[in-house]
Protein backbone atom coordinates (compact mmCIF):
# COMPACT_ATOMS: atom_id res chain seq x y z
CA UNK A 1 54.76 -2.90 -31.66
CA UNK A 2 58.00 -0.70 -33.05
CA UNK A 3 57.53 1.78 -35.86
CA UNK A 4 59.17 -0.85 -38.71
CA UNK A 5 56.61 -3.35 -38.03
CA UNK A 6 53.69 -1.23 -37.81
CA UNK A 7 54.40 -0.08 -41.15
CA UNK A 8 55.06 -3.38 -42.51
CA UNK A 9 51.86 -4.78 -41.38
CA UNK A 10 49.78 -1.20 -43.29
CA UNK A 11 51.56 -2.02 -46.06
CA UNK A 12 50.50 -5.52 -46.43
CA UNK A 13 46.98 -4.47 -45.66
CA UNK A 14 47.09 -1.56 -48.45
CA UNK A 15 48.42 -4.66 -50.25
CA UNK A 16 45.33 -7.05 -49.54
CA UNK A 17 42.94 -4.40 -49.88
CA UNK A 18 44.22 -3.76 -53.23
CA UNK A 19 44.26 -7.28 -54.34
CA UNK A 20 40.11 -7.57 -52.69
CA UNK A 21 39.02 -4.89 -54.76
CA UNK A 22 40.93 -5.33 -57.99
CA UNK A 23 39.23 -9.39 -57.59
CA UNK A 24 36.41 -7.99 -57.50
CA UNK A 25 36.42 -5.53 -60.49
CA UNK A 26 38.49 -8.67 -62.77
CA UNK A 27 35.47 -10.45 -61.89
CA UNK A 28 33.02 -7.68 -63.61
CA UNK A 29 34.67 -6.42 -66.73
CA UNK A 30 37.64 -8.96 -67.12
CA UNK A 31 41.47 -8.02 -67.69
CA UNK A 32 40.81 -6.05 -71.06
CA UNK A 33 38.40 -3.70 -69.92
CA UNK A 34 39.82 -3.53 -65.93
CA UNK A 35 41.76 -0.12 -65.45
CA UNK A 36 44.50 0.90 -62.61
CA UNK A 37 42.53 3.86 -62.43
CA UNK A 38 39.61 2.28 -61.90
CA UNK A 39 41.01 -0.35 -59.30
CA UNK A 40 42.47 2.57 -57.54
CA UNK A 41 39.66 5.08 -56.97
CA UNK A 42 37.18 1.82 -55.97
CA UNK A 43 40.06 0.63 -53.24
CA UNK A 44 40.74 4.28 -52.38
CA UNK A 45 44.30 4.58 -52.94
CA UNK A 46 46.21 6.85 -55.76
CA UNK A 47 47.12 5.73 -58.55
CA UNK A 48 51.12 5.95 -57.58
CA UNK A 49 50.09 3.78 -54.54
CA UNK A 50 48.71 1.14 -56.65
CA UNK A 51 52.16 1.15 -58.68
CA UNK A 52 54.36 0.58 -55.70
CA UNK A 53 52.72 -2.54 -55.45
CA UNK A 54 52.05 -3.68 -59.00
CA UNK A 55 54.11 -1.95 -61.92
CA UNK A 56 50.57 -3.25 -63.86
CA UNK A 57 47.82 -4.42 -63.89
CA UNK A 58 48.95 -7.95 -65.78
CA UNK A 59 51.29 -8.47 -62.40
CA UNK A 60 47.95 -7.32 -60.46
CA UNK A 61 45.93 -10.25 -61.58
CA UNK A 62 48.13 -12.74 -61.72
CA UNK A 63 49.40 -12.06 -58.12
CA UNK A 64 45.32 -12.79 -57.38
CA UNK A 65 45.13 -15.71 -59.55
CA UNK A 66 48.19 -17.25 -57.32
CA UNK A 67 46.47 -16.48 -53.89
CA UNK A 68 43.26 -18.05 -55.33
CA UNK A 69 45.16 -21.15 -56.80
CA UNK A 70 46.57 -21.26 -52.93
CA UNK A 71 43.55 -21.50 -51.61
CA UNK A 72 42.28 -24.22 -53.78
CA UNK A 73 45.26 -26.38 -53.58
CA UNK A 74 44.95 -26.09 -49.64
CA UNK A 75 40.95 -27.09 -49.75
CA UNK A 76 42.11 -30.05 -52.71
CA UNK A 77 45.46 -31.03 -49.74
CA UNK A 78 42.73 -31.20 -46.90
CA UNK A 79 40.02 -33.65 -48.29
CA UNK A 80 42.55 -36.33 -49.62
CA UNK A 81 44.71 -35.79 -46.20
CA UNK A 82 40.99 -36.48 -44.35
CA UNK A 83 40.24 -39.34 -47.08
CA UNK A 84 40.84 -43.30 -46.27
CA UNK A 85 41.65 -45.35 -49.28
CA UNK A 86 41.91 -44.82 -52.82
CA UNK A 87 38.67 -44.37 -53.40
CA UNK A 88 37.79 -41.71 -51.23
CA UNK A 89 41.13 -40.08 -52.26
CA UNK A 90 39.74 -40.20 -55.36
CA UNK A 91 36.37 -38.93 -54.88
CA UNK A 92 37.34 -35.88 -52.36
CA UNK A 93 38.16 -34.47 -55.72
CA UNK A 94 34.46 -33.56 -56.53
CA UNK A 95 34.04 -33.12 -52.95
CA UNK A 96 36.84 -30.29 -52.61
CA UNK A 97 35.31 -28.57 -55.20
CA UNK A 98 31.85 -28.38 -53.68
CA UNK A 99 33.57 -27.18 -50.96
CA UNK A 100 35.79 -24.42 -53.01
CA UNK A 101 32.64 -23.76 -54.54
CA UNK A 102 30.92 -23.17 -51.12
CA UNK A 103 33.51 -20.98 -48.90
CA UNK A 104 34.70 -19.51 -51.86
CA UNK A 105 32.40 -18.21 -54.67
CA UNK A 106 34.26 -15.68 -55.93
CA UNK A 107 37.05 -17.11 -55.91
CA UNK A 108 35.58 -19.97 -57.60
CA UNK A 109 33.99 -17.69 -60.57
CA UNK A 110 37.82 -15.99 -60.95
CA UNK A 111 39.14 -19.10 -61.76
CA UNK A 112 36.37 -20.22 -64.57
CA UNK A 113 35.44 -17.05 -65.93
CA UNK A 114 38.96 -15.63 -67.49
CA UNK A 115 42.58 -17.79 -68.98
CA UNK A 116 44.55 -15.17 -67.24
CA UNK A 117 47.90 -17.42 -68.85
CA UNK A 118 46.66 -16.61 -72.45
CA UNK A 119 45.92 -13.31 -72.17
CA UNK A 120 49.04 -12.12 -70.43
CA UNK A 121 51.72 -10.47 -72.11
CA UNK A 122 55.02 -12.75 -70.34
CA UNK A 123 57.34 -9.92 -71.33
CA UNK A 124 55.00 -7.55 -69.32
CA UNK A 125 54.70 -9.84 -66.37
CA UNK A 126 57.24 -12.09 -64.60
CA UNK A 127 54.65 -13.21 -62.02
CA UNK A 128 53.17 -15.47 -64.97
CA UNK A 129 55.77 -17.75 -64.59
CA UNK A 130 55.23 -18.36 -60.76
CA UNK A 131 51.26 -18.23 -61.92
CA UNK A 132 52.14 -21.19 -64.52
CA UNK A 133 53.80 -23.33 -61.66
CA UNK A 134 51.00 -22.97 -58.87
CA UNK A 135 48.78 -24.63 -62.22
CA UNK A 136 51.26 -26.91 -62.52
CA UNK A 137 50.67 -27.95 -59.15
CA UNK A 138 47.05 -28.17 -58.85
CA UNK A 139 46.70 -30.53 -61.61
CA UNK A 140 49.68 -32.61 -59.70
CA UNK A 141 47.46 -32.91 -56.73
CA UNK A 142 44.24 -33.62 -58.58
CA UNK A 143 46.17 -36.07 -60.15
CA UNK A 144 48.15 -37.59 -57.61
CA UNK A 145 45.38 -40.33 -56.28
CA UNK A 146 44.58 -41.16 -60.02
CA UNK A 147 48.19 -42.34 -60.52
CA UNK A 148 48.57 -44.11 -57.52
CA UNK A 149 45.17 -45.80 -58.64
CA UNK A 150 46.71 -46.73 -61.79
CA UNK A 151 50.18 -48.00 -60.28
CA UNK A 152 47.71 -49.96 -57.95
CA UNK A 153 46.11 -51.94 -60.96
CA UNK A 154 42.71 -50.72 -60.27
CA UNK A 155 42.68 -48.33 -63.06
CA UNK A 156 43.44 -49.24 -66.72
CA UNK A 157 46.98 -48.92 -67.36
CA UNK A 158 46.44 -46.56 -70.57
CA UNK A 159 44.58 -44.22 -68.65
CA UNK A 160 45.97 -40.83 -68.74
CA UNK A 161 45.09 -39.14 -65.17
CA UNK A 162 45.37 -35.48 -66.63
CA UNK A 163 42.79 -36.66 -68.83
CA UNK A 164 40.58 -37.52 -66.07
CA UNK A 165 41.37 -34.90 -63.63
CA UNK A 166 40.27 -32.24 -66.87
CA UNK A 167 36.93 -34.10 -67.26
CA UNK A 168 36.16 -34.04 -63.21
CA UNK A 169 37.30 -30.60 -63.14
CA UNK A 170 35.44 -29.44 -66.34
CA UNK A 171 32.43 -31.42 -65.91
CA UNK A 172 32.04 -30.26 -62.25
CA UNK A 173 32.28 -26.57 -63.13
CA UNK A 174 29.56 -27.05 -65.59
CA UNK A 175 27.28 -28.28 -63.40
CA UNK A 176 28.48 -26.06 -60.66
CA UNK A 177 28.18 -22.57 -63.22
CA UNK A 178 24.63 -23.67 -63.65
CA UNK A 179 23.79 -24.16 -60.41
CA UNK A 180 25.34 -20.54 -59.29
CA UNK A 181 23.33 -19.06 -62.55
CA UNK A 182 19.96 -20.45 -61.04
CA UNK A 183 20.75 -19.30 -57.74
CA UNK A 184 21.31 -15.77 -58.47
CA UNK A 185 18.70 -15.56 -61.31
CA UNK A 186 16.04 -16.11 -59.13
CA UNK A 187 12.38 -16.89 -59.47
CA UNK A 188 10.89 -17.14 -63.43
CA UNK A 189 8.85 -13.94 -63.55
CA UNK A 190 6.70 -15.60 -66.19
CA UNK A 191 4.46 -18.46 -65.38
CA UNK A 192 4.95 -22.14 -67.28
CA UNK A 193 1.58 -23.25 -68.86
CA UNK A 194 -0.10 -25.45 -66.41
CA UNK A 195 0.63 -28.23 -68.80
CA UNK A 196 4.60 -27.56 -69.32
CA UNK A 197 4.89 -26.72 -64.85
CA UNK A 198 6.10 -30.32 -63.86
CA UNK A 199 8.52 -31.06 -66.93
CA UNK A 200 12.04 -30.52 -66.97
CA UNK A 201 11.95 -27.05 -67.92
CA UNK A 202 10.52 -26.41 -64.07
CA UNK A 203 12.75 -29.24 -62.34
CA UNK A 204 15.91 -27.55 -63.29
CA UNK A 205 16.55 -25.75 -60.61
CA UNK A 206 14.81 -28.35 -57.83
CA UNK A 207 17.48 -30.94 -58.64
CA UNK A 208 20.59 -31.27 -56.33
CA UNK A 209 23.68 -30.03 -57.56
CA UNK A 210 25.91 -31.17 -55.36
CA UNK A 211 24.53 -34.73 -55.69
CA UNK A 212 25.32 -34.72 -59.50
CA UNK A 213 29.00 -33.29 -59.38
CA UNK A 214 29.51 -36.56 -56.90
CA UNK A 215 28.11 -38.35 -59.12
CA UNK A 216 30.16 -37.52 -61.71
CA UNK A 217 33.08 -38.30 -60.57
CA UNK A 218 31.99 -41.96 -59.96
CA UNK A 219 30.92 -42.17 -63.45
CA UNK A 220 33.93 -40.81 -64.63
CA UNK A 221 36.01 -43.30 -62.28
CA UNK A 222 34.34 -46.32 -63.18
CA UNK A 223 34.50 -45.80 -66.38
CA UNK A 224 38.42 -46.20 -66.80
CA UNK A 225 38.23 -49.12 -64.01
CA UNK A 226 39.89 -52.19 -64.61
CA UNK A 227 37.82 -54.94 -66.32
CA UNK A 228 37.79 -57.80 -63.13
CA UNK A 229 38.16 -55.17 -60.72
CA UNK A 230 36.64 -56.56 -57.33
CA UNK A 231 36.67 -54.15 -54.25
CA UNK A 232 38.73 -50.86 -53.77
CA UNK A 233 40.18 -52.22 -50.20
CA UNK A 234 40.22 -50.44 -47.13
C-alpha cells in the first residue's frame, strides 16, 4: 500500500471513529447540550482534528443522520426486493423495521429520539439539504408499494400513501419504543398484589412485540382496501 493511500484510509477511520462516538453522545444529551469538546476528548482526538472534519457540530450530526438514513433505506430496498406480490411488498414495511430495529438499535433510537431538520440552523449547515433529500427518499420507498397498490385498484383511490406510510412508521415506533423501554428497564423491583399479578399491568411486557407491529400494518392496510376487493394475486 503507497503512502497516499495509507493516509487516506486513517483519515476515513479518524472520520468513522468520530462519527461512532459523536452517535453515541447525540444519543445521550441531544444536539443542544452535545459539545465538540466533549465529542473530541470521548473519541480521543483534539479539538482542531474534529474541525478538519466537521466545521460544527450541526454538519457533525447531520452527516450521522445521512449514514443512518442509508442504512435504513438499504434494510427498507432489501425486504421489498425479497417480497412477491403487492402484498408482501407492502407488509415488508413493518417487517424492515423489526429488522432496523434488531441489527440496529442505536441507530434506530437516533432516528426517533431527536428532529435533527428542525433544530438545525440551514445557514450553519449545508449538509441539511443533502439530510432533507435522503428523507425525501425514505418516505419514496415506503411509499412506493402503496402507490402501485393504489394504481392497481386494490387500494381506495383517495388514499394518500404518505398518509399511510406516517401511520405504519409512527405506529410501529410506538410499539417498538415500548418494547426497547421494557427491555432495558428490567425486572419490577416491587411485587404486584397477588390479586393485580395476572392483569394487564403484569402482561405488558410478556406480549410479543414484533407480532403487534405486523399486525399493524395489516390493520392499517385493510383498512383503506377497496370495498369488493377479492384476493391480492400472486
Amino acid at each position: 500500500m503507497g503512502i497516499q493511500e495509507r493516509k487516506q484510509r486513517e483519515r476515513e477511520q479518524r472520520r468513522t471513529a468520530i462519527i461512532n462516538t459523536a452517535m453515541r453522545i447525540f444519543l445521550k444529551k441531544g444536539l443542544a447540550d452535545t459539545t465538540m469538546e466533549e465529542i473530541a476528548a470521548k473519541a480521543e482526538y483534539s479539538k482542531a482534528t474534529l474541525y478538519l472534519y466537521f466545521k460544527n457540530k450541526e454538519e457533525l450530526l447531520s452527516v450521522t443522520i445521512i449514514l443512518v438514513l442509508k442504512q435504513f433505506i438499504a434494510v427498507l430496498e432489501e425486504h421489498q426486493s425479497r417480497a412477491g406480490n403487492l402484498e408482501k411488498r407492502i407488509k415488508s414495511i413493518g417487517e424492515a423495521y423489526l429488522d432496523f430495529y434488531d441489527r440496529f438499535p442505536g441507530h434506530f433510537k437516533l432516528l426517533n429520539s431527536m428532529n435533527p431538520i428542525e433544530d438545525f440552523d440551514f445557514s450553519k449547515n449545508e449538509g441539511c439539504l443533502e439530510l432533507i433529500a435522503m428523507n425525501r427518499q425514505v418516505w419514496e420507498v415506503v411509499c412506493r408499494p402503496i402507490v402501485e397498490a393504489i394504481r392497481s385498484g386494490i387500494l381506495e383511490s383517495d388514499t394518500d400513501p404518505l398518509e399511510i406510510g406516517v401511520m405504519l412508521w409512527t405506529g410501529s415506533t410506538g410499539i417498538l419504543n415500548l418494547h426497547s423501554h421494557l427491555k432495558h428497564s428490567g425486572p419490577h423491583r416491587v411485587e404486584l398484589p397477588e390479586e393485580h399479578r395476572n392483569s394487564e399491568l403484569s402482561r405488558i411486557s410478556q406480549l410479543d412485540y414484533h407480532k403487534m407491529v405486523l399486525h399493524l400494518g395489516d390493520a392499517v392496510i385493510s383498512s383503506v382496501r377497496k370495498t369488493g376487493f377479492r384476493g391480492w394475486g400472486r
